[in-house]
C-alpha atoms as a PDB file:
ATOM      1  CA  UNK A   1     -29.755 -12.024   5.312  1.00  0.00           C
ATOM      2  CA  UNK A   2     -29.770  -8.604   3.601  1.00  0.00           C
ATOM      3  CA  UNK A   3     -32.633  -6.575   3.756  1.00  0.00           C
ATOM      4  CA  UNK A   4     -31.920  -3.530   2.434  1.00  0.00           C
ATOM      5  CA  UNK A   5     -29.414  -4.662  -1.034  1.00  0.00           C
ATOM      6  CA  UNK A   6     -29.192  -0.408  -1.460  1.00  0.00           C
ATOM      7  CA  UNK A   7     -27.365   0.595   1.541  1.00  0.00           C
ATOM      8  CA  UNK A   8     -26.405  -3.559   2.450  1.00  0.00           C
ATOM      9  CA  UNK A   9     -28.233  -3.707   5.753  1.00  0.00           C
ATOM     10  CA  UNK A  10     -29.131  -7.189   6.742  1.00  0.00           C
ATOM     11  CA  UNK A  11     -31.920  -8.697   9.529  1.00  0.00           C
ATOM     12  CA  UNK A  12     -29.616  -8.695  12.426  1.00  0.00           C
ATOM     13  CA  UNK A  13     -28.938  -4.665  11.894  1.00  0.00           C
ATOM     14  CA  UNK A  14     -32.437  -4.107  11.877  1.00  0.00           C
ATOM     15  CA  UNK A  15     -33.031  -6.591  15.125  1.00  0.00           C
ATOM     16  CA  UNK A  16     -30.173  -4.746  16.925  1.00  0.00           C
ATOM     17  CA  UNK A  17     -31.892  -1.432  16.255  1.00  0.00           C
ATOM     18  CA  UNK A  18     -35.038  -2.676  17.622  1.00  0.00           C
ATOM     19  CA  UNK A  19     -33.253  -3.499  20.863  1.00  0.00           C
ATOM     20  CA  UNK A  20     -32.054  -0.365  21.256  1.00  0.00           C
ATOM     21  CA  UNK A  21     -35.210   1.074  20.704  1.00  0.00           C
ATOM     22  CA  UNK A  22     -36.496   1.658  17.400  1.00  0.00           C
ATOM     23  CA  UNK A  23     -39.877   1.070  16.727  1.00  0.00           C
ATOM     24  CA  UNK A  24     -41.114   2.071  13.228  1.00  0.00           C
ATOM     25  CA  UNK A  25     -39.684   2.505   9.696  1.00  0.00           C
ATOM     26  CA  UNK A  26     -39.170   6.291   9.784  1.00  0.00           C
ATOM     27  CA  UNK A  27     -36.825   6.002  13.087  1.00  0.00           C
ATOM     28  CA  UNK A  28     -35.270   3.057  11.175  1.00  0.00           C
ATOM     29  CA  UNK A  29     -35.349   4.907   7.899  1.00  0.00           C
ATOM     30  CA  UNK A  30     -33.051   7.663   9.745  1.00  0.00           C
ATOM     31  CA  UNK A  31     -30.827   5.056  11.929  1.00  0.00           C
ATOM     32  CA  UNK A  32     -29.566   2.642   9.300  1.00  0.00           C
ATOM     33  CA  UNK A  33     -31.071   4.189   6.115  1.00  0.00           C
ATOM     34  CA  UNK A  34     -33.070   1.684   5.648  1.00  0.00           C
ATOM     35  CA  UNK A  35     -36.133   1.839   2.331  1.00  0.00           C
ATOM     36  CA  UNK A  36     -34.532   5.409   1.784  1.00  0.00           C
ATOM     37  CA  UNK A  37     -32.932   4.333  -1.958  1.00  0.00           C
ATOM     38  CA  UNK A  38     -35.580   2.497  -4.065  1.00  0.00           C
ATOM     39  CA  UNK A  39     -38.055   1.618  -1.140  1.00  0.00           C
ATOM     40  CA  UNK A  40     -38.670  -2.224  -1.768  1.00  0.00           C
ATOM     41  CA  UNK A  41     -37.412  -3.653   1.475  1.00  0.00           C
ATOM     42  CA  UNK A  42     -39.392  -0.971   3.884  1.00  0.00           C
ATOM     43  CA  UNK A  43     -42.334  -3.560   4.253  1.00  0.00           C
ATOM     44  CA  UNK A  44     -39.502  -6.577   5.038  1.00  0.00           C
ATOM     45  CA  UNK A  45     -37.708  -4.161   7.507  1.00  0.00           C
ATOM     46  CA  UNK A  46     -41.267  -3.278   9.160  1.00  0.00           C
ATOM     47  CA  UNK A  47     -42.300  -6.231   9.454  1.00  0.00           C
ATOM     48  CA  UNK A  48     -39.036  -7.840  11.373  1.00  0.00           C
ATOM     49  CA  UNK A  49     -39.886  -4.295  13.509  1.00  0.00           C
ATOM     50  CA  UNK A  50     -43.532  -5.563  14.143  1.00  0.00           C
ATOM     51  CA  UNK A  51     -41.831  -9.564  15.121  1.00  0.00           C
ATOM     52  CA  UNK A  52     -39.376  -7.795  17.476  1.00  0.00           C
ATOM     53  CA  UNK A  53     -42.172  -5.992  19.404  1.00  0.00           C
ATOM     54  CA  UNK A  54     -44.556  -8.972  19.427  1.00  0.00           C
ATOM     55  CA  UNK A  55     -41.716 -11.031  20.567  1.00  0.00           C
ATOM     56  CA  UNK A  56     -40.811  -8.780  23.449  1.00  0.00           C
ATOM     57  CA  UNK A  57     -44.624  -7.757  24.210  1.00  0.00           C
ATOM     58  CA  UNK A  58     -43.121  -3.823  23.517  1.00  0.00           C
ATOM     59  CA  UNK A  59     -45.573  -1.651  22.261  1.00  0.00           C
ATOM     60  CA  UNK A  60     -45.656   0.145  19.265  1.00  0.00           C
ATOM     61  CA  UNK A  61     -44.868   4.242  19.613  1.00  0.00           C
ATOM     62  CA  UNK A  62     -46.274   6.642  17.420  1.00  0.00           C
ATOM     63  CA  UNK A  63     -44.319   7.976  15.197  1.00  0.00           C
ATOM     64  CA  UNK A  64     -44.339  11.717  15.501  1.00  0.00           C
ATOM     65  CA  UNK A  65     -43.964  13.608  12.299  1.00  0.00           C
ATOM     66  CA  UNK A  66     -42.179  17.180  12.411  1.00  0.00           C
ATOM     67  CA  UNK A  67     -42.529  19.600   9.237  1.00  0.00           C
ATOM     68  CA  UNK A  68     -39.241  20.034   7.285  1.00  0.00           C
ATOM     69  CA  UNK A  69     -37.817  23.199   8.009  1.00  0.00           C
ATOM     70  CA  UNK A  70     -37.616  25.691   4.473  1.00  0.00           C
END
């Protein structure tokens, strides 16, 4: 099912990134591009992020924030 109907990325993209180790919406954001156009799906996509980890028992990482160069 799409997800993402900006940049056409469905629930099995989003699952696949999770298994190889994305854990929140900015990583996602910058993998697929995910919530990056007009924004609506970024609570769908975190949430199939949140049933990955619960369904794996992995942990959540923080997400570490890095100021934009100027």
């Amino acid at each position: 099912m799409y997800i993402c109907i900006c940049n056409a990325i469905t629930d099995k993209q989003i699952r696949e990134a999770a298994k190889a180790g994305v854990t929140n919406l900015p990583a996602l954001q910058q993998e697929l591009g995910v919530a990056a156009g007009c924004g609506s799906c970024g609570d769908a996509a975190a949430e199939i992020l949140a049933e990955y980890r619960q369904r794996t028992n992995e942990p959540a990482r923080p997400v570490l924030y890095r100021p934009a160069l100027a």
